[in-house]
C-alpha atoms as a PDB file:
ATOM      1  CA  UNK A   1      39.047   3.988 -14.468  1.00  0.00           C
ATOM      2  CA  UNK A   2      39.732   1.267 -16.617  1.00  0.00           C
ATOM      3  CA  UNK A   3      36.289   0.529 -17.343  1.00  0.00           C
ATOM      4  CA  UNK A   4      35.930   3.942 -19.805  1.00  0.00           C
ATOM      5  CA  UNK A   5      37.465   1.763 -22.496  1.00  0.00           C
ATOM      6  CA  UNK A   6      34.909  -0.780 -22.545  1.00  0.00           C
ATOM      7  CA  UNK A   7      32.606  -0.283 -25.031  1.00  0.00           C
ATOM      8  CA  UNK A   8      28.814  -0.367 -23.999  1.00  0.00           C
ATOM      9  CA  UNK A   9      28.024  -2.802 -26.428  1.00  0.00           C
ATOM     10  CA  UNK A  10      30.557  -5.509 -25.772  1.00  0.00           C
ATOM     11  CA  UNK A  11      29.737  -5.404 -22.049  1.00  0.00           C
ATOM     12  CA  UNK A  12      25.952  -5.244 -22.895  1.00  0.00           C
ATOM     13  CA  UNK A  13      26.982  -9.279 -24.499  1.00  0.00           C
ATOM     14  CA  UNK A  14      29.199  -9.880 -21.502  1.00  0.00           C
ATOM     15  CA  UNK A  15      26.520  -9.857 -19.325  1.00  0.00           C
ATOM     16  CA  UNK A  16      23.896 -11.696 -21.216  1.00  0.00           C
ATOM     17  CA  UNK A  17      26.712 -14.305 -21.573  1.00  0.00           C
ATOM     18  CA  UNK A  18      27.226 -14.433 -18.599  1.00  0.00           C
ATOM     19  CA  UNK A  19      23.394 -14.170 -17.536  1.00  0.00           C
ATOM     20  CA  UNK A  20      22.710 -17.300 -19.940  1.00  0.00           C
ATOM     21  CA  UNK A  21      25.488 -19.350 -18.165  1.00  0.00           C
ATOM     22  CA  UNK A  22      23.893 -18.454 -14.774  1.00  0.00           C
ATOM     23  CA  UNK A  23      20.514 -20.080 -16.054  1.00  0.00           C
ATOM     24  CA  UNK A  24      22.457 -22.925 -17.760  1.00  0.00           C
ATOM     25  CA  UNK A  25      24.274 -23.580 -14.190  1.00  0.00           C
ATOM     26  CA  UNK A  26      21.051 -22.917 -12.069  1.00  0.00           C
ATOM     27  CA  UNK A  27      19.099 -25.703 -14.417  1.00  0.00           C
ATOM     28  CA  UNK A  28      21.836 -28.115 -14.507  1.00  0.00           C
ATOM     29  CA  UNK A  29      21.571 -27.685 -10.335  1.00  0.00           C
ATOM     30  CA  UNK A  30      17.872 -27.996 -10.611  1.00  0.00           C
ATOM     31  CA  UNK A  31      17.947 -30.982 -12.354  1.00  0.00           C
ATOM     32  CA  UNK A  32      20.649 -32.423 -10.610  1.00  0.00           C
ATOM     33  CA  UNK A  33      18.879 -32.641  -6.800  1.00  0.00           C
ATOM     34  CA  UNK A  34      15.362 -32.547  -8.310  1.00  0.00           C
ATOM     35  CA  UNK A  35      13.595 -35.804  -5.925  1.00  0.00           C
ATOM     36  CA  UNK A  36      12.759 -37.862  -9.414  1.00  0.00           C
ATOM     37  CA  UNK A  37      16.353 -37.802 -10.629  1.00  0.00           C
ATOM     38  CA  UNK A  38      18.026 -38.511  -8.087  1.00  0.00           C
ATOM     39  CA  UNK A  39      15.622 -41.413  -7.071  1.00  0.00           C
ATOM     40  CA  UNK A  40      16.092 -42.481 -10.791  1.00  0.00           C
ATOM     41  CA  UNK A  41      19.941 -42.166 -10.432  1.00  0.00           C
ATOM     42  CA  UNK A  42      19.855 -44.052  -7.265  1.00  0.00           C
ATOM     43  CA  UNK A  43      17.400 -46.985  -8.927  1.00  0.00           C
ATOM     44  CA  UNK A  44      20.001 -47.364 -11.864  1.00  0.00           C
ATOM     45  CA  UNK A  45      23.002 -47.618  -9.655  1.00  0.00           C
ATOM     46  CA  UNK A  46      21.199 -50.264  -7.110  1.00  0.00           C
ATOM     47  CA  UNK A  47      20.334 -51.924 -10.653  1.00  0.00           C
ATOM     48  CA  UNK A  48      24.173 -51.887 -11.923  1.00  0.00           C
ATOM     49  CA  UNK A  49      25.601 -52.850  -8.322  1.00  0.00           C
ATOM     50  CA  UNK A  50      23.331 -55.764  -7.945  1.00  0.00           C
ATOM     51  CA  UNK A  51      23.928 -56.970 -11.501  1.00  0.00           C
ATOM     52  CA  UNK A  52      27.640 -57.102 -11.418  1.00  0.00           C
ATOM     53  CA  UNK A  53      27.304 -58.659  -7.532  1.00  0.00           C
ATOM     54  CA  UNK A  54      24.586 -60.844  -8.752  1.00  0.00           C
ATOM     55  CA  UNK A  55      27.220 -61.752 -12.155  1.00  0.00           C
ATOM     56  CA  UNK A  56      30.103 -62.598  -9.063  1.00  0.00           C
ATOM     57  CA  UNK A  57      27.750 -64.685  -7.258  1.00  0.00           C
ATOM     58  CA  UNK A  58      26.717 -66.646 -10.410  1.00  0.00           C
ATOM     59  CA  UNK A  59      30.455 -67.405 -11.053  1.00  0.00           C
ATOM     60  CA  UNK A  60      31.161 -68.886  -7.287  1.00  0.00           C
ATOM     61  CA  UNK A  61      28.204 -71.230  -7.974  1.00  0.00           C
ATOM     62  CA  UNK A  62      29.154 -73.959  -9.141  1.00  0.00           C
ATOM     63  CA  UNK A  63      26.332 -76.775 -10.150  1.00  0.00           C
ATOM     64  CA  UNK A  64      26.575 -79.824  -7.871  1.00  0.00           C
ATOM     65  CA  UNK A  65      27.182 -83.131  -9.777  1.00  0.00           C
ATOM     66  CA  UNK A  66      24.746 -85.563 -10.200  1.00  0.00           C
ATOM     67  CA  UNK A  67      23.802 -89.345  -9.422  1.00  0.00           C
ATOM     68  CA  UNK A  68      25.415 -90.242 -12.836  1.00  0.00           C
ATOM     69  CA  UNK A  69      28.517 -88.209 -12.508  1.00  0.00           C
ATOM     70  CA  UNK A  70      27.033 -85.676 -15.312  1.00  0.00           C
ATOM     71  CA  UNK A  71      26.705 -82.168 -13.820  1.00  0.00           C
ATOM     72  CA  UNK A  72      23.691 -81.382 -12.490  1.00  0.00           C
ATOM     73  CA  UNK A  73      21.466 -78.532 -11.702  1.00  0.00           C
ATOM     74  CA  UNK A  74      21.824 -75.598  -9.220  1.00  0.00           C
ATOM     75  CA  UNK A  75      18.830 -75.641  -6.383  1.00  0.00           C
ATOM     76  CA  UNK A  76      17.258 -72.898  -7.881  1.00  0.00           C
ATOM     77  CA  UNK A  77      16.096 -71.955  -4.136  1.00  0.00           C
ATOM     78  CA  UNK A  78      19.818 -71.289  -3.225  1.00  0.00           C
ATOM     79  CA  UNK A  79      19.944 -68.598  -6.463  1.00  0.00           C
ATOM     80  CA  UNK A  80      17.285 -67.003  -5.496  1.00  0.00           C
ATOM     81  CA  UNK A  81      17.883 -66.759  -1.625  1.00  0.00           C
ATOM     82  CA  UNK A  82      21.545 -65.403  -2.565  1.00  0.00           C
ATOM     83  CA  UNK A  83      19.829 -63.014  -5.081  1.00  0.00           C
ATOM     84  CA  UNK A  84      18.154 -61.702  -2.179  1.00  0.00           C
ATOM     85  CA  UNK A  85      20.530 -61.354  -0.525  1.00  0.00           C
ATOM     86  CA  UNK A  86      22.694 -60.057  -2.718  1.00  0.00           C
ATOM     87  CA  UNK A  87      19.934 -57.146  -2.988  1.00  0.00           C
ATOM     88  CA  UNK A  88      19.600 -56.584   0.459  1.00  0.00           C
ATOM     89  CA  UNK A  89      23.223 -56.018   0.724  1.00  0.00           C
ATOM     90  CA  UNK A  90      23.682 -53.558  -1.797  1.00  0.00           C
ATOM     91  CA  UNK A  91      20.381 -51.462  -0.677  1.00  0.00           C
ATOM     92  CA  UNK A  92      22.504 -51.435   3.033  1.00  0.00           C
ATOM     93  CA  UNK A  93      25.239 -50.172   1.077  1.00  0.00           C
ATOM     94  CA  UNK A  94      23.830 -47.647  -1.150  1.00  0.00           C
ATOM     95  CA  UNK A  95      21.693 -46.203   1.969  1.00  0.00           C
ATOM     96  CA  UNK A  96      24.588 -46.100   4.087  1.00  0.00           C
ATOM     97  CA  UNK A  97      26.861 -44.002   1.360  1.00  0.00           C
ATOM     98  CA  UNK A  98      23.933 -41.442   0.730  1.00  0.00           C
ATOM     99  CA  UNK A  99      23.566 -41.003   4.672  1.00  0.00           C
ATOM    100  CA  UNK A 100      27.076 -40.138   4.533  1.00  0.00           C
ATOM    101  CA  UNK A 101      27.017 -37.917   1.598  1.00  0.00           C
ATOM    102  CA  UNK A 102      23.960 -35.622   3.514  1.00  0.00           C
ATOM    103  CA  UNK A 103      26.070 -35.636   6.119  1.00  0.00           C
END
């Protein structure tokens, strides 16, 4: 028996390290696939994807010129029909990955 060695004591702290990791790991699950935080997750990555798409379609438009050859203004209407877009796209996306995560 190679367990006569031990002495009670220092297995008496193995376990209760080991019992305290066990909570740590069972909390850091909880919180990790509690509904809030992972809706909160999700939010902040839809935020971040549509930002840096939103940043890439700011850079392809380019303002048209105007009647005096200065440049002009962007149709705000296109922005914000692209920013839609641009949202609606992402939201596909981001749905479509989690689906296939579950899965």
């Amino acid at each position: 028996m190679a367990d006569r060695a031990r002495d009670p004591e220092a297995l008496e702290k193995e376990i209760e390290r080991t019992r305290q990791e066990l909570a740590r790991t069972i909390d850091a699950l909880a919180d990790r696939v509690n509904p809030r935080n992972v809706a909160q997750r999700g939010v902040a990555r839809l935020k971040e994807e549509a930002g840096q798409v939103a940043a890439t379609v700011g850079a392809m438009v380019v303002p048209v010129e105007g009647e005096d050859g200065e440049p002009g203004e962007v149709d705000r209407r296109v922005i914000v029909a692209a920013a839609g877009a641009v949202v609606v796209v992402t939201m596909l996306v981001l749905l479509r990955r989690s689906r296939k995560n579950r899965d």
